[in-house]
PDB file of N, CA and C in Angstrom:
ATOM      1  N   UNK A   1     293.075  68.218 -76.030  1.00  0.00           N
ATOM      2  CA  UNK A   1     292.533  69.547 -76.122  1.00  0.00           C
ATOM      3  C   UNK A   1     291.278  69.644 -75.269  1.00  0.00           C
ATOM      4  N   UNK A   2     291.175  70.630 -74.416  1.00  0.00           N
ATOM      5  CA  UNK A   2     290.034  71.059 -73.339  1.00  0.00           C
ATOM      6  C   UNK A   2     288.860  71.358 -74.522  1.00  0.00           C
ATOM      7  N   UNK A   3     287.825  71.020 -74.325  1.00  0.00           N
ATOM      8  CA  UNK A   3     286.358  71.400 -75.040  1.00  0.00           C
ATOM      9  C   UNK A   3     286.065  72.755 -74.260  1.00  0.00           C
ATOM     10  N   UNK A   4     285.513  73.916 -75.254  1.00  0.00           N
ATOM     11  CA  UNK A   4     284.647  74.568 -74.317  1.00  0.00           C
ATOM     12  C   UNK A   4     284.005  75.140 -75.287  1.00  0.00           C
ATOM     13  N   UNK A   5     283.336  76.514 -74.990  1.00  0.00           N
ATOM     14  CA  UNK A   5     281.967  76.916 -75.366  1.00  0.00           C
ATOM     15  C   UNK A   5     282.709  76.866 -77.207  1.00  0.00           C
ATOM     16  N   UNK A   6     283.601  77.809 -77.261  1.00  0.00           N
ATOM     17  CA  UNK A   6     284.052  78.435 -78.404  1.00  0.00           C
ATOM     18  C   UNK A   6     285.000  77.181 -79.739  1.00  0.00           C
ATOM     19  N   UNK A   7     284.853  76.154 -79.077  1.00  0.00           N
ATOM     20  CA  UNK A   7     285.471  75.297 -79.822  1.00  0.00           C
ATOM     21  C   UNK A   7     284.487  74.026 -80.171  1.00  0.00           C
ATOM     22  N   UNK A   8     283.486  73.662 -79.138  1.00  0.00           N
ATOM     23  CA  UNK A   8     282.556  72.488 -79.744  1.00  0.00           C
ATOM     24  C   UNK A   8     282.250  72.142 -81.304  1.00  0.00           C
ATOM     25  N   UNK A   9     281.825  73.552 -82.003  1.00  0.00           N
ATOM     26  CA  UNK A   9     281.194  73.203 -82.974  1.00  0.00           C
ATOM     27  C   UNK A   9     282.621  72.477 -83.829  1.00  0.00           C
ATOM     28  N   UNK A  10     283.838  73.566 -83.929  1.00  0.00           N
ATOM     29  CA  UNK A  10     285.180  72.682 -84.406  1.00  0.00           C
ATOM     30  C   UNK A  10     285.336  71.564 -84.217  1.00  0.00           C
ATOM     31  N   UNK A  11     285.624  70.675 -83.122  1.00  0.00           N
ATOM     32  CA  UNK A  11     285.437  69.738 -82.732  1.00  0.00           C
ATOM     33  C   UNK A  11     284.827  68.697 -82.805  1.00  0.00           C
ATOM     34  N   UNK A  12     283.578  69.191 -82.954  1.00  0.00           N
ATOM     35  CA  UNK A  12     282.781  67.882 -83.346  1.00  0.00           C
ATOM     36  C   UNK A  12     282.521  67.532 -84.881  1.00  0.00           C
ATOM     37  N   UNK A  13     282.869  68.799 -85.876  1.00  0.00           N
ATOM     38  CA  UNK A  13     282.987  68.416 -87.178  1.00  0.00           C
ATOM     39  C   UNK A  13     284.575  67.728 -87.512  1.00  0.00           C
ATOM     40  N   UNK A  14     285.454  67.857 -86.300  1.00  0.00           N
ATOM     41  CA  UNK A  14     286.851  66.957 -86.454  1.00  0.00           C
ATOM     42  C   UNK A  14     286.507  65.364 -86.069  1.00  0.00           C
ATOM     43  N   UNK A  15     285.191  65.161 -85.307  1.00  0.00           N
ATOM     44  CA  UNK A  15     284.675  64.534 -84.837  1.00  0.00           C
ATOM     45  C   UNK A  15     285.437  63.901 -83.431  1.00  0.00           C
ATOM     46  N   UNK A  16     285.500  64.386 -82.629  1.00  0.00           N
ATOM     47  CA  UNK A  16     285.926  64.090 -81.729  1.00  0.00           C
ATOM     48  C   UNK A  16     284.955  63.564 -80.151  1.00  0.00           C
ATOM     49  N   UNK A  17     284.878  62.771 -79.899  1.00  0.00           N
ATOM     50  CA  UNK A  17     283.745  62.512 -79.604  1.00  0.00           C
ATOM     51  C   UNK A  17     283.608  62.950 -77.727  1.00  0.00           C
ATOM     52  N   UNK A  18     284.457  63.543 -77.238  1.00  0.00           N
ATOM     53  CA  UNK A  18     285.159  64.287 -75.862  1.00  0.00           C
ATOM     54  C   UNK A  18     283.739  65.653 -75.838  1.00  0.00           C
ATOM     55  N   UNK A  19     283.285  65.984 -77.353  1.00  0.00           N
ATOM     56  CA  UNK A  19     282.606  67.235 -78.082  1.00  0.00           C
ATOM     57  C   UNK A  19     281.325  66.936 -77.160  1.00  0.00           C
ATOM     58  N   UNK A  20     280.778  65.377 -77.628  1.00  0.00           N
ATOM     59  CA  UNK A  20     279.349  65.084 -77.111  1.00  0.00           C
ATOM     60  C   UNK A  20     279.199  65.343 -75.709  1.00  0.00           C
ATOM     61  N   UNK A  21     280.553  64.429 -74.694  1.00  0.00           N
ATOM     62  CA  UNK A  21     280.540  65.093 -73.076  1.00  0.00           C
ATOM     63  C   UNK A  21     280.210  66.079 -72.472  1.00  0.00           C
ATOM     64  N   UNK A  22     280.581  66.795 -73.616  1.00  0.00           N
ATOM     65  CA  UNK A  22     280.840  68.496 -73.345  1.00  0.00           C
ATOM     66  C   UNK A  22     279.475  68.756 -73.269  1.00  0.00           C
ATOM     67  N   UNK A  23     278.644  68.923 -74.585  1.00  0.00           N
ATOM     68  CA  UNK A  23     277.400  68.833 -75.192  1.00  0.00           C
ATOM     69  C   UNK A  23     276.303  68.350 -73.605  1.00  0.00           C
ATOM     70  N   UNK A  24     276.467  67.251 -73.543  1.00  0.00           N
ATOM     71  CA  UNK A  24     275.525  66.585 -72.111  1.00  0.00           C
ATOM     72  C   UNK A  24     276.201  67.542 -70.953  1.00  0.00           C
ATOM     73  N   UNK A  25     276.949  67.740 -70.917  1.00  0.00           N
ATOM     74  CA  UNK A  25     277.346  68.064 -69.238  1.00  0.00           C
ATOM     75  C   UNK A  25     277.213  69.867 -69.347  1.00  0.00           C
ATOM     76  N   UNK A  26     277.363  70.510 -70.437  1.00  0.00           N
ATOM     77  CA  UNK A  26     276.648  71.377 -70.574  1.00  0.00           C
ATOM     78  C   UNK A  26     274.968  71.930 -71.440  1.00  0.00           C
ATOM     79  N   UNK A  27     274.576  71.308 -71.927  1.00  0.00           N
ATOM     80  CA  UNK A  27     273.234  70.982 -72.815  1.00  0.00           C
ATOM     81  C   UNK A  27     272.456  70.266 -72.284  1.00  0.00           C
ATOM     82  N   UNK A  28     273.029  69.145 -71.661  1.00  0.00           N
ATOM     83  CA  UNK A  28     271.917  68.201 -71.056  1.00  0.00           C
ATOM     84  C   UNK A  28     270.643  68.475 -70.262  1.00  0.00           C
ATOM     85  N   UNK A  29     270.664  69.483 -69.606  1.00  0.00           N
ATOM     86  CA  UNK A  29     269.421  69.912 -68.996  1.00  0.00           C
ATOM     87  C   UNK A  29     268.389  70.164 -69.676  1.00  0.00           C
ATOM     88  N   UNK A  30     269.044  71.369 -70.874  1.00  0.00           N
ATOM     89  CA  UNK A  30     268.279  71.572 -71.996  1.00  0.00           C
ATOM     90  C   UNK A  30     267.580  70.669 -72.842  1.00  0.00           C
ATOM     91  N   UNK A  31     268.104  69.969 -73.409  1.00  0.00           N
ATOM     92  CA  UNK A  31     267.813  68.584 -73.995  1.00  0.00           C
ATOM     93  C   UNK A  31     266.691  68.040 -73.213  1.00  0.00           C
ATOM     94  N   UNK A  32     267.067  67.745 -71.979  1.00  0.00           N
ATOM     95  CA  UNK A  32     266.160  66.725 -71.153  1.00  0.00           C
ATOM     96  C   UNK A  32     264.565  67.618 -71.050  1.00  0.00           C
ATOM     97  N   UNK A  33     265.052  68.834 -70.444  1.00  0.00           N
ATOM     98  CA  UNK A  33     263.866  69.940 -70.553  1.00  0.00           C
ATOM     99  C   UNK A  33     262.832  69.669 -71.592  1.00  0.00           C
ATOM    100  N   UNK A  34     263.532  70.097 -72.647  1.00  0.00           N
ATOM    101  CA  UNK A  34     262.810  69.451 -74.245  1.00  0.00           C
ATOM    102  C   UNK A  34     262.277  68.498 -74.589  1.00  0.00           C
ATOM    103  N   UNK A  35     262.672  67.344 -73.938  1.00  0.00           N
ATOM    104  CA  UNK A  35     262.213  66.096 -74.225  1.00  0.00           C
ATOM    105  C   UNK A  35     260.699  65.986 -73.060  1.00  0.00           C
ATOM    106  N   UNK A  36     260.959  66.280 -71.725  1.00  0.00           N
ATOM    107  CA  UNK A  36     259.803  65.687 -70.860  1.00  0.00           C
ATOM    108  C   UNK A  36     259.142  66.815 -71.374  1.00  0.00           C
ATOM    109  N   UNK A  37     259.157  68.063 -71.928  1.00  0.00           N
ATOM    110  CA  UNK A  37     257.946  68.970 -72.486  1.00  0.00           C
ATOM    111  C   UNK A  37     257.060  67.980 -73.481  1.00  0.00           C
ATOM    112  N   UNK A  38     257.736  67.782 -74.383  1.00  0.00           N
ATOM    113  CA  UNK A  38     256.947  66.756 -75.410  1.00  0.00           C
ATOM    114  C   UNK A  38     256.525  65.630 -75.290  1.00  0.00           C
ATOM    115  N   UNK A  39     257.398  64.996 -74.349  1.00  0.00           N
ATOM    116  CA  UNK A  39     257.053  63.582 -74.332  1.00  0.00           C
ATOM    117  C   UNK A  39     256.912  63.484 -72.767  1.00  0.00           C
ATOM    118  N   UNK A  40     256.135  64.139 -72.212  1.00  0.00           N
ATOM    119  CA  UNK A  40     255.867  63.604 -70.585  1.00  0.00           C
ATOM    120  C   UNK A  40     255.271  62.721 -70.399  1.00  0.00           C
ATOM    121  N   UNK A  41     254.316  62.113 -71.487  1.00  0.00           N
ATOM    122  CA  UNK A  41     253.498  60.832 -70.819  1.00  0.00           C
ATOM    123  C   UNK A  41     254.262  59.605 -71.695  1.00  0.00           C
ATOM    124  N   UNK A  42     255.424  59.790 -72.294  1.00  0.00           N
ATOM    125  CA  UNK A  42     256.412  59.079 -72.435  1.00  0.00           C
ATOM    126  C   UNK A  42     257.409  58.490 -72.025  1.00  0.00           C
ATOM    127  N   UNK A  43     257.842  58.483 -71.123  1.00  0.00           N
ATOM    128  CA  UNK A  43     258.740  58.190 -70.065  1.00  0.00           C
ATOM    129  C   UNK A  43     260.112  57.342 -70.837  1.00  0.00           C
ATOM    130  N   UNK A  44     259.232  55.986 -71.236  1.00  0.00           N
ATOM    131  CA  UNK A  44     259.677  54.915 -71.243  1.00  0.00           C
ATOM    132  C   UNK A  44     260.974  55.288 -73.251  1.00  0.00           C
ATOM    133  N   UNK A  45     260.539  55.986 -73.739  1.00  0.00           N
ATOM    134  CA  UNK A  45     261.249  56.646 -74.655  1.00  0.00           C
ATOM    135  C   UNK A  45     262.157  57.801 -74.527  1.00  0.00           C
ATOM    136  N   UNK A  46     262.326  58.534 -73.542  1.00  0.00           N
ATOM    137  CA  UNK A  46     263.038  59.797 -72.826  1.00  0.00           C
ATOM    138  C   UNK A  46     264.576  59.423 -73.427  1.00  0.00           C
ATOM    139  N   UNK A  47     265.428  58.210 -73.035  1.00  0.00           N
ATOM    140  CA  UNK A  47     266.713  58.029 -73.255  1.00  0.00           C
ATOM    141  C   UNK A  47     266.574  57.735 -74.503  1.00  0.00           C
ATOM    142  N   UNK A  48     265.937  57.114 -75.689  1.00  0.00           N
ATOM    143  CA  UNK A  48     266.597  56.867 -77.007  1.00  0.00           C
ATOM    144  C   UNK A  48     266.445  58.124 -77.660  1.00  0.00           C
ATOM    145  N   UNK A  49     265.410  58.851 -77.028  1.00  0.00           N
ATOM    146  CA  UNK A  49     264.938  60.351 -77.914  1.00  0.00           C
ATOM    147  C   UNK A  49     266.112  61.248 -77.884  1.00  0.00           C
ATOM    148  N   UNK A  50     266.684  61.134 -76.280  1.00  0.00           N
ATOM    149  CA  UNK A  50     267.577  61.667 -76.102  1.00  0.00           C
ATOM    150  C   UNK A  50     269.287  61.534 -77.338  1.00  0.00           C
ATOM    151  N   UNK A  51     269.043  59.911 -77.143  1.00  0.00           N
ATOM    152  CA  UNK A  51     270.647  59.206 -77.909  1.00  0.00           C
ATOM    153  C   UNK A  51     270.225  59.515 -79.263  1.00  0.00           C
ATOM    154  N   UNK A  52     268.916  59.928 -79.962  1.00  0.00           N
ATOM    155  CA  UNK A  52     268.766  60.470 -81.153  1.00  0.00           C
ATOM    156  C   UNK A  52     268.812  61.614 -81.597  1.00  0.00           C
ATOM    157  N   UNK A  53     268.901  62.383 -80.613  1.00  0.00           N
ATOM    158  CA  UNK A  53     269.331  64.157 -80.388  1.00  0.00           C
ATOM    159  C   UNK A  53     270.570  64.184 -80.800  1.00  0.00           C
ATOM    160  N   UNK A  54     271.094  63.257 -79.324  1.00  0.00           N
ATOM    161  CA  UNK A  54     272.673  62.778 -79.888  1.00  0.00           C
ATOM    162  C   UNK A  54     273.203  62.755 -81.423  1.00  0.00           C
ATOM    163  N   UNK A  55     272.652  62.278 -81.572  1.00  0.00           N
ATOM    164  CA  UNK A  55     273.334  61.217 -82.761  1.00  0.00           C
ATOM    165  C   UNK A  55     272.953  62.221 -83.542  1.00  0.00           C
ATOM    166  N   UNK A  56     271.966  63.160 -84.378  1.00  0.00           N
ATOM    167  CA  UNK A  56     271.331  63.958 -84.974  1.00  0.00           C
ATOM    168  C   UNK A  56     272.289  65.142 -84.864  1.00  0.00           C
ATOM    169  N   UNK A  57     272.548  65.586 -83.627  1.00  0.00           N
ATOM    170  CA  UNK A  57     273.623  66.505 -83.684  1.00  0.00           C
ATOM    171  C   UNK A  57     275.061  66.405 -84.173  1.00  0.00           C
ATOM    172  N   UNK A  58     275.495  65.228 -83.810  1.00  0.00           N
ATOM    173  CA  UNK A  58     276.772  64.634 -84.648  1.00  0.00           C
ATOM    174  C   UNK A  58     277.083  64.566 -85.689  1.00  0.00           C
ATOM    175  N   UNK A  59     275.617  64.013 -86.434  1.00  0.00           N
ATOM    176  CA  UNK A  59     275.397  63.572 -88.378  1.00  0.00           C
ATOM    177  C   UNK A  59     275.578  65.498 -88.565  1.00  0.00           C
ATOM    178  N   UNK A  60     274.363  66.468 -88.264  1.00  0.00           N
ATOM    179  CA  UNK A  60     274.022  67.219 -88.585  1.00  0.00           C
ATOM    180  C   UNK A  60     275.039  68.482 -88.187  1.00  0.00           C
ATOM    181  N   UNK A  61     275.872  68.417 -87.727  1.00  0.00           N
ATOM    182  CA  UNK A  61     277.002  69.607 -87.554  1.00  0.00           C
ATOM    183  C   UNK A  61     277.444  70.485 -88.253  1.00  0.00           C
ATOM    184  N   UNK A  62     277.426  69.812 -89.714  1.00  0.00           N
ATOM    185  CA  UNK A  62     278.040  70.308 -91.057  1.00  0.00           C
ATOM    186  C   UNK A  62     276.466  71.798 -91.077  1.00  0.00           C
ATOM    187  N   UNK A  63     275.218  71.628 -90.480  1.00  0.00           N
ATOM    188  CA  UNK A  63     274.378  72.075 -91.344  1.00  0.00           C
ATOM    189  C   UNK A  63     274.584  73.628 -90.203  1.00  0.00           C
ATOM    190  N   UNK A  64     274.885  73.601 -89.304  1.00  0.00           N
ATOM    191  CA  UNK A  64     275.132  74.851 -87.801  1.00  0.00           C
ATOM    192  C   UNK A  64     275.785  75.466 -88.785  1.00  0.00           C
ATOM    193  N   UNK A  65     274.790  76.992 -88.864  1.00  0.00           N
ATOM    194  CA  UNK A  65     275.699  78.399 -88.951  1.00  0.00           C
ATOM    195  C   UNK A  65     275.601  79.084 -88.204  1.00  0.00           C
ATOM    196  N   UNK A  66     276.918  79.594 -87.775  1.00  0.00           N
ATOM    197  CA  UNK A  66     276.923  80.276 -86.401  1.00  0.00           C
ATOM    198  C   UNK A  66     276.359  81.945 -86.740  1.00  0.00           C
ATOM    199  N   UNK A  67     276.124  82.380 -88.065  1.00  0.00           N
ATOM    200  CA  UNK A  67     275.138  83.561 -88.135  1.00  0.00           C
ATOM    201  C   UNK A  67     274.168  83.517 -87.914  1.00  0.00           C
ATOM    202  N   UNK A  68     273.490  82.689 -87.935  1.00  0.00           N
ATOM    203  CA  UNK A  68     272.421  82.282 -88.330  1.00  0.00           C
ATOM    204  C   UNK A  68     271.948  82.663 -87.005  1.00  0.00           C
ATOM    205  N   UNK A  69     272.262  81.862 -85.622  1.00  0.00           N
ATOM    206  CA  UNK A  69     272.349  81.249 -84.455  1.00  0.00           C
ATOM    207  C   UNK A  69     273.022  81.020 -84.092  1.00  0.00           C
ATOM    208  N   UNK A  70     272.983  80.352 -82.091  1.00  0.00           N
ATOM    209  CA  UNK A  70     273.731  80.183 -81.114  1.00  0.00           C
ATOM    210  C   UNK A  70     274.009  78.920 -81.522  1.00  0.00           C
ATOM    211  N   UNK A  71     274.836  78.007 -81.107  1.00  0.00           N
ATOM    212  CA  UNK A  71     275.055  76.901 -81.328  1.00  0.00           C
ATOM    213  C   UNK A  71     273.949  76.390 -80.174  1.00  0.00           C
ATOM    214  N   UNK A  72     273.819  76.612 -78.994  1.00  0.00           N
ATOM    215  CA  UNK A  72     272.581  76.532 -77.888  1.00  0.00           C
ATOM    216  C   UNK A  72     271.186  76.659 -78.078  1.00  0.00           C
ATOM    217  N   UNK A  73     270.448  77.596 -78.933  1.00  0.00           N
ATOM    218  CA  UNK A  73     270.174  77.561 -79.933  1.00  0.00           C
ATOM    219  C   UNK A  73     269.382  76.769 -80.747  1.00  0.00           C
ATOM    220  N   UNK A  74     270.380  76.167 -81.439  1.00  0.00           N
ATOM    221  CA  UNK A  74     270.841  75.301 -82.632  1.00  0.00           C
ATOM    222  C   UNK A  74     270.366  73.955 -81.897  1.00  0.00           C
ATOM    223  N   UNK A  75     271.036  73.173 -80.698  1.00  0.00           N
ATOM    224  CA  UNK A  75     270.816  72.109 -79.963  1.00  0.00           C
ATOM    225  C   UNK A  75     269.749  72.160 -79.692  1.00  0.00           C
ATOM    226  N   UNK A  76     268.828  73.149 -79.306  1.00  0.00           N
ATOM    227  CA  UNK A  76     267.187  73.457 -78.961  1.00  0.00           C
ATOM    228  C   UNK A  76     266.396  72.664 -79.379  1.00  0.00           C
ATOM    229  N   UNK A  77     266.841  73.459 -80.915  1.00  0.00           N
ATOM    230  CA  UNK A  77     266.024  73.302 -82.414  1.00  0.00           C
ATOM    231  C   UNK A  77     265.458  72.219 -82.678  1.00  0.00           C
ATOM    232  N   UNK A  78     267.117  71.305 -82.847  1.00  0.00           N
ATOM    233  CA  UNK A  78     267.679  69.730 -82.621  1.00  0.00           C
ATOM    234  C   UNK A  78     266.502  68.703 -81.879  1.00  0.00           C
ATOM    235  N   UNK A  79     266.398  69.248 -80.594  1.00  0.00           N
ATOM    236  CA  UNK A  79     265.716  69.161 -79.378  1.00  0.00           C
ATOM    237  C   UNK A  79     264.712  69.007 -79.752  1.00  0.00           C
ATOM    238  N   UNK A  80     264.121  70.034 -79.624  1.00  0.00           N
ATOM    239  CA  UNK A  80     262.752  70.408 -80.200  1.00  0.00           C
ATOM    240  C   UNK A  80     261.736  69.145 -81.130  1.00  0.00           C
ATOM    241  N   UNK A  81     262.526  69.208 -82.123  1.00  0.00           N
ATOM    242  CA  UNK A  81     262.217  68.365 -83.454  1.00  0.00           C
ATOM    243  C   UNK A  81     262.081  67.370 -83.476  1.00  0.00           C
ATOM    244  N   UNK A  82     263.256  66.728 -83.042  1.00  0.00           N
ATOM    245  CA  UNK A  82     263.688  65.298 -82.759  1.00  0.00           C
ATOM    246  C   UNK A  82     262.325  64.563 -81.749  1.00  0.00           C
ATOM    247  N   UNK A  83     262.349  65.446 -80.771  1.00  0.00           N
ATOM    248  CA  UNK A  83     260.991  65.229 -79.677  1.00  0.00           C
ATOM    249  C   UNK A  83     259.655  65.268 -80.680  1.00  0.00           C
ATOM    250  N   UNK A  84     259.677  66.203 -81.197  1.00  0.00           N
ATOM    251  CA  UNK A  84     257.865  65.627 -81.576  1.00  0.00           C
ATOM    252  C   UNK A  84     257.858  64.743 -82.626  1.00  0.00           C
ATOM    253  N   UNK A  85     258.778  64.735 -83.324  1.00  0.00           N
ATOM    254  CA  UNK A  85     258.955  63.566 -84.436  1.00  0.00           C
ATOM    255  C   UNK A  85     258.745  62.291 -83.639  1.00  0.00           C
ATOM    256  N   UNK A  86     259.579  61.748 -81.915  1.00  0.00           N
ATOM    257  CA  UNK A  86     259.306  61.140 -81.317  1.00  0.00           C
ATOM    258  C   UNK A  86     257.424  60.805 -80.515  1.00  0.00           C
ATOM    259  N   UNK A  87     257.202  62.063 -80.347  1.00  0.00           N
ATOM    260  CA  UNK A  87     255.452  62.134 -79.980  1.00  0.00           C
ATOM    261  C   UNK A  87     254.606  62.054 -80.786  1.00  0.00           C
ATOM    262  N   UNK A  88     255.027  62.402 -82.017  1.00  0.00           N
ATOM    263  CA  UNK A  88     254.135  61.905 -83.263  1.00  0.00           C
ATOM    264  C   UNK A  88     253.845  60.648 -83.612  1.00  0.00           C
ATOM    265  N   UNK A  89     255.527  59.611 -83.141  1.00  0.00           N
ATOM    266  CA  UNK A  89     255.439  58.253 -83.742  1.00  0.00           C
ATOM    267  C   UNK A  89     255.287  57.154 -82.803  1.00  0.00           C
ATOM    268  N   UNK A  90     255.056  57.713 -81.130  1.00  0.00           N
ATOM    269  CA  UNK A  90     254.414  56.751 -80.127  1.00  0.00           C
ATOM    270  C   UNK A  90     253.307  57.008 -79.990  1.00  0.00           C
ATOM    271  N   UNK A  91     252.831  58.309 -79.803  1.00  0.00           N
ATOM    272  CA  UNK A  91     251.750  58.577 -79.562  1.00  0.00           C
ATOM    273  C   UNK A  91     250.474  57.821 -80.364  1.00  0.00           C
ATOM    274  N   UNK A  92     250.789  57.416 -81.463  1.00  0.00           N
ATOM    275  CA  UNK A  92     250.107  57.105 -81.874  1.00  0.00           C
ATOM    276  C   UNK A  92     250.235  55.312 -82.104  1.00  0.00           C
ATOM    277  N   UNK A  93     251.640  55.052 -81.758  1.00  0.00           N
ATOM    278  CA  UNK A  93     251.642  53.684 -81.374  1.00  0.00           C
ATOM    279  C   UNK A  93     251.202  53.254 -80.114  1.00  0.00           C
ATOM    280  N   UNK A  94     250.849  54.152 -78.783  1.00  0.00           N
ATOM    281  CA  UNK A  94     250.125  54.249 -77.959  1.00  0.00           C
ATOM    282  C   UNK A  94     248.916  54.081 -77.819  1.00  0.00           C
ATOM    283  N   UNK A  95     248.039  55.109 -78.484  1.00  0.00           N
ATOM    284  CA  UNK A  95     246.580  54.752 -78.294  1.00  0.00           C
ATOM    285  C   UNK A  95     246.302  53.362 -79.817  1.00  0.00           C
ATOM    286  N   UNK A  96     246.988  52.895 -80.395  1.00  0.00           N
ATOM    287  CA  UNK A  96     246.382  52.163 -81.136  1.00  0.00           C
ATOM    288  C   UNK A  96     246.489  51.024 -80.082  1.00  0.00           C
ATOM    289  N   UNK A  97     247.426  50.782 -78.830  1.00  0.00           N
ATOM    290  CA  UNK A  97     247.337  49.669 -78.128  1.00  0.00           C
ATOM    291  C   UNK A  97     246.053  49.879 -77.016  1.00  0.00           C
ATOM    292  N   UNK A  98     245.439  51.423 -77.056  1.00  0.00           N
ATOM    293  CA  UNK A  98     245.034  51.628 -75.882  1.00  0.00           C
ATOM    294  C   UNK A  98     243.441  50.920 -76.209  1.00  0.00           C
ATOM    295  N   UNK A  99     243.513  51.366 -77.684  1.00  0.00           N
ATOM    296  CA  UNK A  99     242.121  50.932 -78.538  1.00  0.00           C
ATOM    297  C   UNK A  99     242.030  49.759 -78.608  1.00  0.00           C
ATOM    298  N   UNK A 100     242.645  48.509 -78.621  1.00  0.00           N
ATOM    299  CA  UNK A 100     242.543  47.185 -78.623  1.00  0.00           C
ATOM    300  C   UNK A 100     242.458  46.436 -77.540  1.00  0.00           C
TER     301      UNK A 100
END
């Protein structure tokens, strides 16, 4: 089955994992966008923040209502969150190395 806009969210609660491809090759910019906003002097964390977006969107599928919101949206949000939860918990493993 072809992935596209109108079927992802189906899909990935069938869990099909063709869903995530889809997700990066259309989302990925977004995502990435999101991430170097928050974490630009992070670099070296960019890809796991990212594979935790991932993964966050996969666990969390069941919670997308499409009244609510876009599913695009929704991945933002994801985005969003996931990133400062990430800048919250180097950042400060950062300057405690910077202080010593």
């Amino acid at each position: 089955m072809k992935i596209n806009e109108q079927n992802v969210v189906q899909q990935l609660k069938k869990r099909n994992k063709k869903a995530l491809y889809y997700i990066i090759d259309h989302n990925g910019g977004l995502i990435t966008s999101i991430i170097r906003t928050h974490l630009y002097d992070l670099e070296a964390v960019h890809d796991d923040c990212m594979d935790d977006i991932l993964l966050t969107i996969w666990d969390q599928i069941d919670t997308f209502c499409p009244e609510n919101n876009t599913f695009k949206n929704w991945v933002a949000t994801v985005a969003k969150y996931k990133a400062i939860e990430y800048q919250k918990k180097y950042s400060k493993h950062y300057l405690s190395n910077i202080m010593c």
